[in-house]
PDB file of N, CA and C in Angstrom:
ATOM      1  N   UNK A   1       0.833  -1.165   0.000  1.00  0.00           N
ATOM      2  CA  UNK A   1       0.000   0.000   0.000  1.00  0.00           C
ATOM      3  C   UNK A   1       0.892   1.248   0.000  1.00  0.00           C
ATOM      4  N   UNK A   2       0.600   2.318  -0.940  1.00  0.00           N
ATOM      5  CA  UNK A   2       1.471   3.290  -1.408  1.00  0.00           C
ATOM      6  C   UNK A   2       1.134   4.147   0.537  1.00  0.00           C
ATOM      7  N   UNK A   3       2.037   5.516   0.493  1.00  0.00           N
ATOM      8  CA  UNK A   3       1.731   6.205   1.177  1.00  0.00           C
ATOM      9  C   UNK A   3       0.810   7.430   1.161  1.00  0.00           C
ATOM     10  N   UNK A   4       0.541   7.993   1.344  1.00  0.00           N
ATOM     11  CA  UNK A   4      -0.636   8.950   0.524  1.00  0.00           C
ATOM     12  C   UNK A   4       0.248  10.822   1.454  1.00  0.00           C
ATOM     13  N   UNK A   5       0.225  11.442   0.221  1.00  0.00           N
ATOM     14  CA  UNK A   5       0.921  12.596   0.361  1.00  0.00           C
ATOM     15  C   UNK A   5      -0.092  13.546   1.442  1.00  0.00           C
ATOM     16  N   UNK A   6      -0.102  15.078   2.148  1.00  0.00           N
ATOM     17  CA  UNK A   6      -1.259  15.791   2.291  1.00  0.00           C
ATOM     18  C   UNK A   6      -1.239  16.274   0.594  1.00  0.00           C
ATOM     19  N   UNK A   7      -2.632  16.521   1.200  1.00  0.00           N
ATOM     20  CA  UNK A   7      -3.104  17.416  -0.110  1.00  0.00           C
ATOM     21  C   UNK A   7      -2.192  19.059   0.074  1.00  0.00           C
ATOM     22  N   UNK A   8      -1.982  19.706  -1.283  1.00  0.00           N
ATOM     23  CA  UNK A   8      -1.145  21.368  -1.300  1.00  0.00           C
ATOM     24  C   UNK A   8      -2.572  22.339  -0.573  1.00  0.00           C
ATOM     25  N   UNK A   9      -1.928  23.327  -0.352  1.00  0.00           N
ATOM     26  CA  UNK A   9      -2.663  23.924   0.625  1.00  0.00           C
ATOM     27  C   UNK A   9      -2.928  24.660  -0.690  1.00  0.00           C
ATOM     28  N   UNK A  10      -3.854  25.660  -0.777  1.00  0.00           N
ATOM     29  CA  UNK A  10      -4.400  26.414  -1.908  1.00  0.00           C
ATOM     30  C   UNK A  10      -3.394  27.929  -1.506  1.00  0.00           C
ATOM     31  N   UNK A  11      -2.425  28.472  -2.861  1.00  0.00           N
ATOM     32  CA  UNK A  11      -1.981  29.314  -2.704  1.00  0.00           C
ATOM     33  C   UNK A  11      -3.194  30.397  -2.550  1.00  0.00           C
ATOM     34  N   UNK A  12      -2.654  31.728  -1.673  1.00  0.00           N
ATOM     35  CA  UNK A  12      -3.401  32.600  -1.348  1.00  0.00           C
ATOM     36  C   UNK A  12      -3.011  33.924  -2.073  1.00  0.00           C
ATOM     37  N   UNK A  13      -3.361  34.773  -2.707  1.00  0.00           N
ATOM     38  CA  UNK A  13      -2.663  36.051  -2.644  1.00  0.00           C
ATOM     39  C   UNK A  13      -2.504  37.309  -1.449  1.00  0.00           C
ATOM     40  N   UNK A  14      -1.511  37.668  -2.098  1.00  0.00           N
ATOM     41  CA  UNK A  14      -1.363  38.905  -0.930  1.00  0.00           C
ATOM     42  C   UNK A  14      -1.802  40.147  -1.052  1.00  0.00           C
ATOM     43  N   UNK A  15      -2.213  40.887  -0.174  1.00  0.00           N
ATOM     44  CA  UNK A  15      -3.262  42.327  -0.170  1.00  0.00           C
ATOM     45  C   UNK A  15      -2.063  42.795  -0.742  1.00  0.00           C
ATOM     46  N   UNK A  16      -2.994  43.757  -1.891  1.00  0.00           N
ATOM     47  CA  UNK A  16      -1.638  44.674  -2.643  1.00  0.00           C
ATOM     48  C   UNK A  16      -1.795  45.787  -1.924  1.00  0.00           C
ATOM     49  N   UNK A  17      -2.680  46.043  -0.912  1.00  0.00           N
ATOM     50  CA  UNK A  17      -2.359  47.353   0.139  1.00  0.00           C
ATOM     51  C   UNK A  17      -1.391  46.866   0.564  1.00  0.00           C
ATOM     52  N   UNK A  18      -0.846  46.187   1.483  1.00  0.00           N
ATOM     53  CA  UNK A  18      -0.311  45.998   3.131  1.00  0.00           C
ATOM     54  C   UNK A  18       0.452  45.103   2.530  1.00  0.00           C
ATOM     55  N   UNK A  19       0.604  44.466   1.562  1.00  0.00           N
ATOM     56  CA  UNK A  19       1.642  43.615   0.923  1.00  0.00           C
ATOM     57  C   UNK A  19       1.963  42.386   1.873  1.00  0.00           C
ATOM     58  N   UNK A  20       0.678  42.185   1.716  1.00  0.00           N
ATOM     59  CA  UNK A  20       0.702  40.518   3.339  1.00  0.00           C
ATOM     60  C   UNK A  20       0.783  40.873   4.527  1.00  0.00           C
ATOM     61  N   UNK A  21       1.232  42.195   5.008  1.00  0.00           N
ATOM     62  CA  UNK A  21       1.685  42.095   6.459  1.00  0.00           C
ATOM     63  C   UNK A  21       0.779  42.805   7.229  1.00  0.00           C
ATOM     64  N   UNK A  22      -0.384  42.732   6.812  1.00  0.00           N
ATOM     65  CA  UNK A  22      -2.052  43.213   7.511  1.00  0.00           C
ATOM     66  C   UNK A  22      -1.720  44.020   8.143  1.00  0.00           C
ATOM     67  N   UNK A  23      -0.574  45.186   8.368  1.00  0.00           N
ATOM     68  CA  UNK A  23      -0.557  46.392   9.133  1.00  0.00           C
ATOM     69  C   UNK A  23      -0.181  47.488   7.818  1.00  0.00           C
ATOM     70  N   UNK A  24      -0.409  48.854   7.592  1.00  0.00           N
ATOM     71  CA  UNK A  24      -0.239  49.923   7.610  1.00  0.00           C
ATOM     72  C   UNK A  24       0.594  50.531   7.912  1.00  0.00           C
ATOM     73  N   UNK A  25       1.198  51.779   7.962  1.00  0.00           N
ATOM     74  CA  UNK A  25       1.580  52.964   8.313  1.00  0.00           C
ATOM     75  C   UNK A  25       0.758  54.040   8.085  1.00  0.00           C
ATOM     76  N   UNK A  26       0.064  54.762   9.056  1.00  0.00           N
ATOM     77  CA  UNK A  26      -0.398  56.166   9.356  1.00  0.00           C
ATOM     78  C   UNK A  26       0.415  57.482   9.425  1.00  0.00           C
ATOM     79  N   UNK A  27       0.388  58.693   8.678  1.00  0.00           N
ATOM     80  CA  UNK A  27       0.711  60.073   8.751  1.00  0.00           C
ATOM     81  C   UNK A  27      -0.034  60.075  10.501  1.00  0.00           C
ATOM     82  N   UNK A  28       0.795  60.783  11.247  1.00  0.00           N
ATOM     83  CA  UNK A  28      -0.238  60.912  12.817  1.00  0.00           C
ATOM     84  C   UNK A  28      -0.452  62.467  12.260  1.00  0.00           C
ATOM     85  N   UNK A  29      -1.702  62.864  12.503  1.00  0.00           N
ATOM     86  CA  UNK A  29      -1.940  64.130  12.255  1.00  0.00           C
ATOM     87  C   UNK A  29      -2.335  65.335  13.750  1.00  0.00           C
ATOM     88  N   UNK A  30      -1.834  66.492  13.770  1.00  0.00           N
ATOM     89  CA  UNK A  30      -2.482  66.699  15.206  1.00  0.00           C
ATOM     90  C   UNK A  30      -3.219  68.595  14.498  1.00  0.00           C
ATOM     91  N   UNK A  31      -3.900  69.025  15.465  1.00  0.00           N
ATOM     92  CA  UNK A  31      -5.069  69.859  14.714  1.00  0.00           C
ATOM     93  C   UNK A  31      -6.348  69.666  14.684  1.00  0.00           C
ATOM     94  N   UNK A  32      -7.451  70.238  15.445  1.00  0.00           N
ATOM     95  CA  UNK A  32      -9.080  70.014  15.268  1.00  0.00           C
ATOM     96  C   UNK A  32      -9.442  70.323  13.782  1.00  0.00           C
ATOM     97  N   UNK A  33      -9.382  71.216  13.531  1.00  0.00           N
ATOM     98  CA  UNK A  33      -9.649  71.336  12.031  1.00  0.00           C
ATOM     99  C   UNK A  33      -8.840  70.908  10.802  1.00  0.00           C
ATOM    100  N   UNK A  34      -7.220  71.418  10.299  1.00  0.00           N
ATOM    101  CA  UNK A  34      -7.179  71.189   9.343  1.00  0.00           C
ATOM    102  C   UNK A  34      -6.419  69.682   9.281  1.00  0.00           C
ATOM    103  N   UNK A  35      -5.932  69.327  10.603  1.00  0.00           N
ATOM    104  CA  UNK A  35      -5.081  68.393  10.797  1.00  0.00           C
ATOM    105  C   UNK A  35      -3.473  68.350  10.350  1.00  0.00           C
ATOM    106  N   UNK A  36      -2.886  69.170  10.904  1.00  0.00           N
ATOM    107  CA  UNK A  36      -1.526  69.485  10.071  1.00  0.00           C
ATOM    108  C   UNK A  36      -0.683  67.889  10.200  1.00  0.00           C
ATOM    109  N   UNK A  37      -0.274  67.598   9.487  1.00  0.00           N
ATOM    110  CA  UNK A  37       0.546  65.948   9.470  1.00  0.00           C
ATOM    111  C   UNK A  37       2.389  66.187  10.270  1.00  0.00           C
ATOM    112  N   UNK A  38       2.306  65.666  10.932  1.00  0.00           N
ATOM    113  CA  UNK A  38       3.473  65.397  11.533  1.00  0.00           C
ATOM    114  C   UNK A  38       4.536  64.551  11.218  1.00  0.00           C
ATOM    115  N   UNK A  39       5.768  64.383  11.705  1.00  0.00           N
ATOM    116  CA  UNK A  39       6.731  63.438  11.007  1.00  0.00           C
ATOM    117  C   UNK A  39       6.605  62.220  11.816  1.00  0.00           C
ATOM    118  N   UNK A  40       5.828  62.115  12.762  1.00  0.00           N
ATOM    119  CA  UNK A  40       5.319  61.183  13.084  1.00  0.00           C
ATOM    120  C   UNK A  40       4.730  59.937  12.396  1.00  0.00           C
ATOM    121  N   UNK A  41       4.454  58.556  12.882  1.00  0.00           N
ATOM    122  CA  UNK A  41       4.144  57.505  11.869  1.00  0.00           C
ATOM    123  C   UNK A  41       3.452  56.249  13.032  1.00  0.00           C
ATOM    124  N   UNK A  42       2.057  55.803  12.671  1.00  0.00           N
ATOM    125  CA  UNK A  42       1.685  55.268  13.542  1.00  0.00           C
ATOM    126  C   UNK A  42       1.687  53.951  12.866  1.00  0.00           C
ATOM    127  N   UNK A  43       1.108  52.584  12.955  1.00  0.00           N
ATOM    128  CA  UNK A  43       0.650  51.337  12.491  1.00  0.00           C
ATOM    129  C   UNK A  43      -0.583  51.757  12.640  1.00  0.00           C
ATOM    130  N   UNK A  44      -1.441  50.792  11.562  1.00  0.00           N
ATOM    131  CA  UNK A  44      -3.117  50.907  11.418  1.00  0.00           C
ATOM    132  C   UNK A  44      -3.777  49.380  10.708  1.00  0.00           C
ATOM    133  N   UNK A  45      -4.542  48.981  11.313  1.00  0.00           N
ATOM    134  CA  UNK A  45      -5.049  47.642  10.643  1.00  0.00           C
ATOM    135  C   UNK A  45      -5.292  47.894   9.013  1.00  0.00           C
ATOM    136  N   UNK A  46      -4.956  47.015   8.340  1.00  0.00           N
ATOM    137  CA  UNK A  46      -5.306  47.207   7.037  1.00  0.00           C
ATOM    138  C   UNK A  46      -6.800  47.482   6.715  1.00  0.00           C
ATOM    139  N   UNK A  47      -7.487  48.319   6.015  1.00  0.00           N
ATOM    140  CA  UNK A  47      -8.850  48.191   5.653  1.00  0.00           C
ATOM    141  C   UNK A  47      -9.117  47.257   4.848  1.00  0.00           C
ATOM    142  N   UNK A  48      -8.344  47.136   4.011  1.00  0.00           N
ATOM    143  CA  UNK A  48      -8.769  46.471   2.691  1.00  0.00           C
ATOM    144  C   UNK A  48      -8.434  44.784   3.025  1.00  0.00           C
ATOM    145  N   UNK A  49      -7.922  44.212   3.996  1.00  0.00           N
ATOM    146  CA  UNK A  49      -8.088  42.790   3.824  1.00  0.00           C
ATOM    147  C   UNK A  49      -8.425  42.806   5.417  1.00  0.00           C
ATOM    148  N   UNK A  50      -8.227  43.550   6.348  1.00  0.00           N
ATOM    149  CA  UNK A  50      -9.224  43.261   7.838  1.00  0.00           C
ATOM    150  C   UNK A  50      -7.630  42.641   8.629  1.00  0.00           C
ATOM    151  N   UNK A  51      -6.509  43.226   8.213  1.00  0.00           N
ATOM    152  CA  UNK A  51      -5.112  42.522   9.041  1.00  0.00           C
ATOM    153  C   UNK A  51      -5.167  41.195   8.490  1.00  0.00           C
ATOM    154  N   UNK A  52      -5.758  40.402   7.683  1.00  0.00           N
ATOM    155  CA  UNK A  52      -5.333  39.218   7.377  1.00  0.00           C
ATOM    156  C   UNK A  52      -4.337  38.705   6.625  1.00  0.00           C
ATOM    157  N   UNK A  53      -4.335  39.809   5.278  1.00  0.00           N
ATOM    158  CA  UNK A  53      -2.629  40.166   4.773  1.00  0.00           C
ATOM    159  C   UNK A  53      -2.762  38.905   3.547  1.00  0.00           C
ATOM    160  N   UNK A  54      -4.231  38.683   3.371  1.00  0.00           N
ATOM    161  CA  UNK A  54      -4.775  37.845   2.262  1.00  0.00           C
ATOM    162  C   UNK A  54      -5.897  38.342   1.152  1.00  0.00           C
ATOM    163  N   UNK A  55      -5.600  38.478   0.319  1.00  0.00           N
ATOM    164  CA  UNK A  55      -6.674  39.545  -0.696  1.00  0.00           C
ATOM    165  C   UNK A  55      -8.046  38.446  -0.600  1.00  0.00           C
ATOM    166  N   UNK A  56      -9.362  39.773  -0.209  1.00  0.00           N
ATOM    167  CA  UNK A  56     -10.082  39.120  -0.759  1.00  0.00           C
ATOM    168  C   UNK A  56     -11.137  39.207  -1.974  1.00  0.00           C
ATOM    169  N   UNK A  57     -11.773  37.474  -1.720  1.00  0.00           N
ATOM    170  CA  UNK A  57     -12.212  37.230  -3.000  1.00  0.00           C
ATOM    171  C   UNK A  57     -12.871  38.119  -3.620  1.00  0.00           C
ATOM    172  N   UNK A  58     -13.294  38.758  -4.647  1.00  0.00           N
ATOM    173  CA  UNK A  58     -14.372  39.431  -5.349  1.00  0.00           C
ATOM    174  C   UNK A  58     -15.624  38.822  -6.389  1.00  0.00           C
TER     175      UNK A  58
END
């Protein structure tokens, strides 16, 4: 009796936002109104795949 392989896992693609790594970089902005941008730089969950860092389906 042969051995039986796993099955390949199904390649996934990667969010072309966040380029797989489901985090961001944020401008930190400070200002009530116009928000002037600082040289500051925060992390931010990706919107576009939810931090999973896997495109999804459409």
């Amino acid at each position: 009796m042969a051995v039986r392989k796993p099955a390949a896992k199904p390649r996934v693609k990667k969010c072309s936002e966040c380029k797989g790594k489901g985090e961001i970089t944020e401008t930190v902005r400070v200002g009530a109104r116009k928000g002037r941008a600082t040289a500051n730089q925060q992390t931010a969950l990706c919107t576009k795949c939810w931090g999973t860092g896997e495109a999804l389906q459409d």
